[in-house]
PDB file of N, CA and C in Angstrom:
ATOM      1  N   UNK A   1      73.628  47.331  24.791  1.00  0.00           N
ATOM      2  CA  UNK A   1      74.657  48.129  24.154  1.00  0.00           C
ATOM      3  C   UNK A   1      74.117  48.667  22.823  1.00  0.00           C
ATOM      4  N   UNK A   2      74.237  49.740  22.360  1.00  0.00           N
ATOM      5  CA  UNK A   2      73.969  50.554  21.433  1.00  0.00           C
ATOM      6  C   UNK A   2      74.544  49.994  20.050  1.00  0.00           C
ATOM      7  N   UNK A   3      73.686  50.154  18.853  1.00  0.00           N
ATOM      8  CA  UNK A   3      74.426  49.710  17.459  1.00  0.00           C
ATOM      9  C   UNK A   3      75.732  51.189  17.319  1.00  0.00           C
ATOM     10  N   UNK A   4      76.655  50.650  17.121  1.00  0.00           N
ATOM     11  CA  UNK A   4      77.203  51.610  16.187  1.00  0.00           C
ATOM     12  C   UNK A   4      76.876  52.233  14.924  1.00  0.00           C
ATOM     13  N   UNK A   5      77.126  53.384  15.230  1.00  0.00           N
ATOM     14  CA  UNK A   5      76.245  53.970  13.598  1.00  0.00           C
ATOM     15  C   UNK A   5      77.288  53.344  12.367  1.00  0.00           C
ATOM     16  N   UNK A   6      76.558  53.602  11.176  1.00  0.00           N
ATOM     17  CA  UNK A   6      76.897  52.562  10.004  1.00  0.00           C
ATOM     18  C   UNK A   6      77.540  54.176   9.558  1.00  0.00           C
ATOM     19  N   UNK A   7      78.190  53.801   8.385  1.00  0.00           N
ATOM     20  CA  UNK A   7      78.648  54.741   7.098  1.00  0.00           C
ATOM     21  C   UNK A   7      78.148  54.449   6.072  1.00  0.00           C
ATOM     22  N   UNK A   8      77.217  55.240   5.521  1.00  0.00           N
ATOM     23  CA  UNK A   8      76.805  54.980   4.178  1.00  0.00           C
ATOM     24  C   UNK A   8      76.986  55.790   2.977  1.00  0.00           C
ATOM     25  N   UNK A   9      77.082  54.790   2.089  1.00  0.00           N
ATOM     26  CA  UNK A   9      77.891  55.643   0.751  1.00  0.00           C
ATOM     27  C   UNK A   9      76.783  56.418   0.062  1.00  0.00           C
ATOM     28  N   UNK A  10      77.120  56.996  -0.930  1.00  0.00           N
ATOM     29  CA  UNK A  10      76.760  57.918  -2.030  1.00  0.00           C
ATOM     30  C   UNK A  10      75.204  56.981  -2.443  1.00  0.00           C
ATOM     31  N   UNK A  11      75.700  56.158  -3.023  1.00  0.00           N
ATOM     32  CA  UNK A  11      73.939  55.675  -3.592  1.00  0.00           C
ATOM     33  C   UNK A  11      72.927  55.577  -2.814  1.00  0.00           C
ATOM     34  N   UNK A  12      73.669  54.901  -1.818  1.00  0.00           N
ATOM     35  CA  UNK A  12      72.253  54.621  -0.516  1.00  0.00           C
ATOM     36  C   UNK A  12      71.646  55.652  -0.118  1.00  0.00           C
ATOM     37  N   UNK A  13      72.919  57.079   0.023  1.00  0.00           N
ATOM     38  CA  UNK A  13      71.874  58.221   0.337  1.00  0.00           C
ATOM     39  C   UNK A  13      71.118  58.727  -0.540  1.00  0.00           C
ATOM     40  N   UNK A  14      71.195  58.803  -1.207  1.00  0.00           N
ATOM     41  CA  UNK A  14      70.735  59.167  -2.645  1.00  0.00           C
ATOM     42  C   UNK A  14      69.288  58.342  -2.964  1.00  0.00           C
ATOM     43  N   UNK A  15      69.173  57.015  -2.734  1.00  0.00           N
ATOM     44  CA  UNK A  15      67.838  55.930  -2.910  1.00  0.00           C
ATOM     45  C   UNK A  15      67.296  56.667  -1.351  1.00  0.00           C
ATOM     46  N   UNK A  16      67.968  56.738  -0.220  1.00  0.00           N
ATOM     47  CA  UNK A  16      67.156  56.954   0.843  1.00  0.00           C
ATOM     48  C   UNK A  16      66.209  58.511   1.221  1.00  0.00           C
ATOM     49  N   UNK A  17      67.699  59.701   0.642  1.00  0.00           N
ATOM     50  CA  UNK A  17      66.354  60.963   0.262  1.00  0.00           C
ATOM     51  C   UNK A  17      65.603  60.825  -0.810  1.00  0.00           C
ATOM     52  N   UNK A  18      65.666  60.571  -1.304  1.00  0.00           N
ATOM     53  CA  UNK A  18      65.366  61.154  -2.942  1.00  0.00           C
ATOM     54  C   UNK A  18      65.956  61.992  -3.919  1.00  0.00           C
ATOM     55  N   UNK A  19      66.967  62.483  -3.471  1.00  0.00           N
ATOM     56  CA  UNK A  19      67.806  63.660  -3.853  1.00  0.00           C
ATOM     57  C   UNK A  19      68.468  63.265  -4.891  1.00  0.00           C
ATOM     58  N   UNK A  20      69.241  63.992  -5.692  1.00  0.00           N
ATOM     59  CA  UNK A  20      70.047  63.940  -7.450  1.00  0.00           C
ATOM     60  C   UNK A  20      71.194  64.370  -7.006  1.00  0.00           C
ATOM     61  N   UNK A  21      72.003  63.718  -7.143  1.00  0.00           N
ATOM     62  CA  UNK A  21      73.673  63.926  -7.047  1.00  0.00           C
ATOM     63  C   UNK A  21      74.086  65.202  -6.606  1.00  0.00           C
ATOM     64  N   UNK A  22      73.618  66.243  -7.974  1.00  0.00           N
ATOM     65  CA  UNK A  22      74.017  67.401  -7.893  1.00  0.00           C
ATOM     66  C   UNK A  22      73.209  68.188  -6.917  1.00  0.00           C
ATOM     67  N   UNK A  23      71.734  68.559  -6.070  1.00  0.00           N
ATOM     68  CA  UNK A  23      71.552  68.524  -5.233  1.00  0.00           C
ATOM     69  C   UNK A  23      71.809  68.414  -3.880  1.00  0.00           C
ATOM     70  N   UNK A  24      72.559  67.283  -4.030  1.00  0.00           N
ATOM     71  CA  UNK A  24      72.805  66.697  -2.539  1.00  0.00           C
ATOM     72  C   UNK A  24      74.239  67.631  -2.257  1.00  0.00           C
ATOM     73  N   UNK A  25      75.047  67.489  -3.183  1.00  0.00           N
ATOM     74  CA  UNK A  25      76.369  68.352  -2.993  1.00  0.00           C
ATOM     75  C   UNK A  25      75.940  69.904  -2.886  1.00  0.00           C
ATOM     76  N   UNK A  26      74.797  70.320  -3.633  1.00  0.00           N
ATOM     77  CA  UNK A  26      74.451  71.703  -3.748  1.00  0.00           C
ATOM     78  C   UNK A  26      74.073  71.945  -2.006  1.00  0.00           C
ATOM     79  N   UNK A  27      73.352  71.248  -1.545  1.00  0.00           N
ATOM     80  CA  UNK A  27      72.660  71.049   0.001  1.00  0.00           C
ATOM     81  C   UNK A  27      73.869  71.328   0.851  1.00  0.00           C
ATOM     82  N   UNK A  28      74.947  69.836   0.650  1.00  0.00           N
ATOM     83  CA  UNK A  28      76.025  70.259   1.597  1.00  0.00           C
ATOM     84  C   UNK A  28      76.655  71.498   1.553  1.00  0.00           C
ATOM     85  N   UNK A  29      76.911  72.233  -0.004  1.00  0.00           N
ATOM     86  CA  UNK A  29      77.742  73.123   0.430  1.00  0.00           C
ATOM     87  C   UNK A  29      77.192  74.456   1.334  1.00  0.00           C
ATOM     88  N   UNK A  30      75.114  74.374   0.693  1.00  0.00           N
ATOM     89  CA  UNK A  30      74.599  75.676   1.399  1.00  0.00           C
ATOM     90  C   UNK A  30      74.488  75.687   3.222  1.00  0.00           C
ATOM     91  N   UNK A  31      75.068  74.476   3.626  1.00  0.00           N
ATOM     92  CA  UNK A  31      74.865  73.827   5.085  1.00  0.00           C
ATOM     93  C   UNK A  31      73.336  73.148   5.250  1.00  0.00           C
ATOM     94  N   UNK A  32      72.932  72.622   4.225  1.00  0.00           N
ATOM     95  CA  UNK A  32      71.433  72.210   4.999  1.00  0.00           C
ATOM     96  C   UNK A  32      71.381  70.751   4.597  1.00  0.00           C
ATOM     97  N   UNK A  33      72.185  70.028   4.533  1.00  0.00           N
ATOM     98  CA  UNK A  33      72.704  68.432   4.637  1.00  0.00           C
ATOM     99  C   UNK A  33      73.726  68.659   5.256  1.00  0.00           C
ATOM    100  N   UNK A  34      74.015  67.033   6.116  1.00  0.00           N
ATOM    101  CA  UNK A  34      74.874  66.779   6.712  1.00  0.00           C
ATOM    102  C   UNK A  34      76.277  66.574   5.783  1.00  0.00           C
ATOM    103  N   UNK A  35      77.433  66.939   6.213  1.00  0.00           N
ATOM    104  CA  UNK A  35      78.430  67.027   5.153  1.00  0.00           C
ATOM    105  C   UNK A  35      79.300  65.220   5.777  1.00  0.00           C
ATOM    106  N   UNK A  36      79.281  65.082   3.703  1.00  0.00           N
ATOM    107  CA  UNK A  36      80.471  63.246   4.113  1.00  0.00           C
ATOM    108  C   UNK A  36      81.451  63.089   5.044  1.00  0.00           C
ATOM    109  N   UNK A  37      82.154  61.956   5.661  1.00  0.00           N
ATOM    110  CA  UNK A  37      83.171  61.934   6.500  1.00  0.00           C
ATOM    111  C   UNK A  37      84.092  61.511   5.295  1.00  0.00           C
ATOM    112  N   UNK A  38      85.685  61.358   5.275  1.00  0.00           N
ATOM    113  CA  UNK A  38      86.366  60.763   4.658  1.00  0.00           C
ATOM    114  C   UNK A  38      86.699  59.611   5.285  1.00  0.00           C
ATOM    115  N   UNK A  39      86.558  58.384   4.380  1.00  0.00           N
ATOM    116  CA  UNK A  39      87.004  57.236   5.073  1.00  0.00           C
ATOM    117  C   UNK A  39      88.065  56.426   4.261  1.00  0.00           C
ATOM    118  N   UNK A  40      88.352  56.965   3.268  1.00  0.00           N
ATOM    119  CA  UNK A  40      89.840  56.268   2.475  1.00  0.00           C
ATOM    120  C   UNK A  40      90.565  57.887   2.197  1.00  0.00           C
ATOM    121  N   UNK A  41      91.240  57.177   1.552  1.00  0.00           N
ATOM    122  CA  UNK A  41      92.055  58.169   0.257  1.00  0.00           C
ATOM    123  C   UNK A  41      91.233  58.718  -0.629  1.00  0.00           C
ATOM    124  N   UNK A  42      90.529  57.626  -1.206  1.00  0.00           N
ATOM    125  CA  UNK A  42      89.402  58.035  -2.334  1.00  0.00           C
ATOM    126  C   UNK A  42      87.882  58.096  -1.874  1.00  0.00           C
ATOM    127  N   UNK A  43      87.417  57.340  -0.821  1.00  0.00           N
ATOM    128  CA  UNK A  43      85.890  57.510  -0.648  1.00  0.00           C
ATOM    129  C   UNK A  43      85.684  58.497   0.717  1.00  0.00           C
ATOM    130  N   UNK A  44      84.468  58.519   0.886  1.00  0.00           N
ATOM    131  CA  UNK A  44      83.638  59.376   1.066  1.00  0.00           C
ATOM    132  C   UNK A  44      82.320  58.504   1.671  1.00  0.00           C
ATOM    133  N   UNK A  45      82.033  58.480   3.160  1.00  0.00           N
ATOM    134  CA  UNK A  45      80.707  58.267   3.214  1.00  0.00           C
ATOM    135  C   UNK A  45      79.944  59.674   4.366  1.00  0.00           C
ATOM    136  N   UNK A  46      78.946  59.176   4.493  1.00  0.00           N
ATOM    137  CA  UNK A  46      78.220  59.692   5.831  1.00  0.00           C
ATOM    138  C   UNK A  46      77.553  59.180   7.047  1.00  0.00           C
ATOM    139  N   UNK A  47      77.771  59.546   7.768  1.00  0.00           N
ATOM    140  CA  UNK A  47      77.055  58.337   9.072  1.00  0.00           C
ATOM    141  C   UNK A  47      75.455  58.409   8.928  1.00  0.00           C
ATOM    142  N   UNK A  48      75.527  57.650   9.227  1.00  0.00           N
ATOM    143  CA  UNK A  48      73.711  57.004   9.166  1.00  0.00           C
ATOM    144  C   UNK A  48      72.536  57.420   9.624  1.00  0.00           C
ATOM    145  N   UNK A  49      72.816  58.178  11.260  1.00  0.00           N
ATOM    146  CA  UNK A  49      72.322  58.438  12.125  1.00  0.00           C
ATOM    147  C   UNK A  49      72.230  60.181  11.133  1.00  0.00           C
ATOM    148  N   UNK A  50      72.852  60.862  11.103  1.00  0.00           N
ATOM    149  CA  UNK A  50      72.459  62.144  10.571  1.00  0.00           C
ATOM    150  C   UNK A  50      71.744  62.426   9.338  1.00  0.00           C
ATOM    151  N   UNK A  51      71.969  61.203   8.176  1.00  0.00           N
ATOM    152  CA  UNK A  51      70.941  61.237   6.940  1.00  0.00           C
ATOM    153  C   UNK A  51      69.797  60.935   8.091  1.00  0.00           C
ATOM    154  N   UNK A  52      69.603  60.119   8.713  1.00  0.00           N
ATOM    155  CA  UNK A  52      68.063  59.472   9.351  1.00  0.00           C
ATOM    156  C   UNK A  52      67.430  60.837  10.085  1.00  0.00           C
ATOM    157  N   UNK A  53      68.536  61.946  10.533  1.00  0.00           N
ATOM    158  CA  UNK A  53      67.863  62.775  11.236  1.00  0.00           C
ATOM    159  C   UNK A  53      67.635  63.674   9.996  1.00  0.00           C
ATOM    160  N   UNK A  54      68.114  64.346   9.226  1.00  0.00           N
ATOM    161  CA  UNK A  54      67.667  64.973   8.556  1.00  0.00           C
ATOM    162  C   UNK A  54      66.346  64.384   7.478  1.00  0.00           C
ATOM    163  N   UNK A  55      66.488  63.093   7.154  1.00  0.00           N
ATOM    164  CA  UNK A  55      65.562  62.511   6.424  1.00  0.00           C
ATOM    165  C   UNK A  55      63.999  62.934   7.366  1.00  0.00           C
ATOM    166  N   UNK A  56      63.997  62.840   8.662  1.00  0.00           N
ATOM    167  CA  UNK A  56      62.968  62.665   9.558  1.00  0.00           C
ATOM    168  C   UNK A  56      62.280  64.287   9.518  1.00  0.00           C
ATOM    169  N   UNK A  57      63.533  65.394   9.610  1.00  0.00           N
ATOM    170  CA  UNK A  57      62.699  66.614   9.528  1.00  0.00           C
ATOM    171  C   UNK A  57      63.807  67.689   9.130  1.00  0.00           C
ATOM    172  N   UNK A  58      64.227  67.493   7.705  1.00  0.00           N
ATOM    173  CA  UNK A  58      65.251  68.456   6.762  1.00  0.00           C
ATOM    174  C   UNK A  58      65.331  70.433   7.323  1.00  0.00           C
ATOM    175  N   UNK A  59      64.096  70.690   7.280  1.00  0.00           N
ATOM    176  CA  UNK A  59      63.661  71.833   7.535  1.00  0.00           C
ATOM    177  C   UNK A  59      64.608  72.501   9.374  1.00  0.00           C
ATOM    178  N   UNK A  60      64.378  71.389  10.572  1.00  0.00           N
ATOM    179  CA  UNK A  60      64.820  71.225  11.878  1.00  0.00           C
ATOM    180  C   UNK A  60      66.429  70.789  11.977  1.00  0.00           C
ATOM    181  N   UNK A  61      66.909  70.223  10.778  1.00  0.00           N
ATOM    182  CA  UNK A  61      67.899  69.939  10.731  1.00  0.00           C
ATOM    183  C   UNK A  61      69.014  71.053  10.086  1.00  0.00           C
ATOM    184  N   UNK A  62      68.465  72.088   9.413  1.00  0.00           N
ATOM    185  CA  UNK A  62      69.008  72.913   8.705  1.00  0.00           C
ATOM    186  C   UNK A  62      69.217  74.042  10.365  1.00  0.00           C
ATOM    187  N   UNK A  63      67.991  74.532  10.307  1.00  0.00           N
ATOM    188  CA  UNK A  63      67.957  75.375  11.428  1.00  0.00           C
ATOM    189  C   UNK A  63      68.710  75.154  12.683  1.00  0.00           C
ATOM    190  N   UNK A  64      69.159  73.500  13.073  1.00  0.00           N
ATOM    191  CA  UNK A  64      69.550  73.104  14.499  1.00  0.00           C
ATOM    192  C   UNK A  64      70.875  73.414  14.091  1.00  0.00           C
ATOM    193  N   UNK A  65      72.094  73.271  12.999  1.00  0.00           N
ATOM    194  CA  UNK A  65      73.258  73.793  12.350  1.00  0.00           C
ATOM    195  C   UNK A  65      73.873  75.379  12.794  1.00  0.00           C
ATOM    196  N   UNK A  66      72.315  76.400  12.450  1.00  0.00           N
ATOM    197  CA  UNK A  66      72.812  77.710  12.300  1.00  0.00           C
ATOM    198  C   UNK A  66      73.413  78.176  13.459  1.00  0.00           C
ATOM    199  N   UNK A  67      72.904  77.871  14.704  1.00  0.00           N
ATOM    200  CA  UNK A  67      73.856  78.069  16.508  1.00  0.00           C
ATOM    201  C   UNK A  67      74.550  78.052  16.645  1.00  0.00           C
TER     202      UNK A  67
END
């Protein structure tokens, strides 16, 4: 049986690209990061599996979006 993908918050993505806060939001809004899910009222994560794909090849991940 398959792991369920995780949700990960703001810092972890952040230690896992390398990316700066303002960046990462700049990325989501131009479409070339994966955009957060809402998971409260107040937070905000992203599933795991799509930072890992974009982490693996950013450039393939932007382009696979535009279709």
């Amino acid at each position: 049986m398959p792991e369920p993908d995780r949700i990960i918050r703001l810092r972890t993505v952040l230690d896992r690209t390398g990316l700066s806060r303002s960046t990462l939001y700049r990325k989501i809004a131009e479409g070339t990061f994966p955009a957060q899910i809402k998971i409260s009222i107040n937070g905000a994560g992203w599933r795991e599996s799509d930072v890992d794909r974009w982490i693996a090849d950013p450039v393939a991940w932007r382009t696979g979006r535009q279709f």
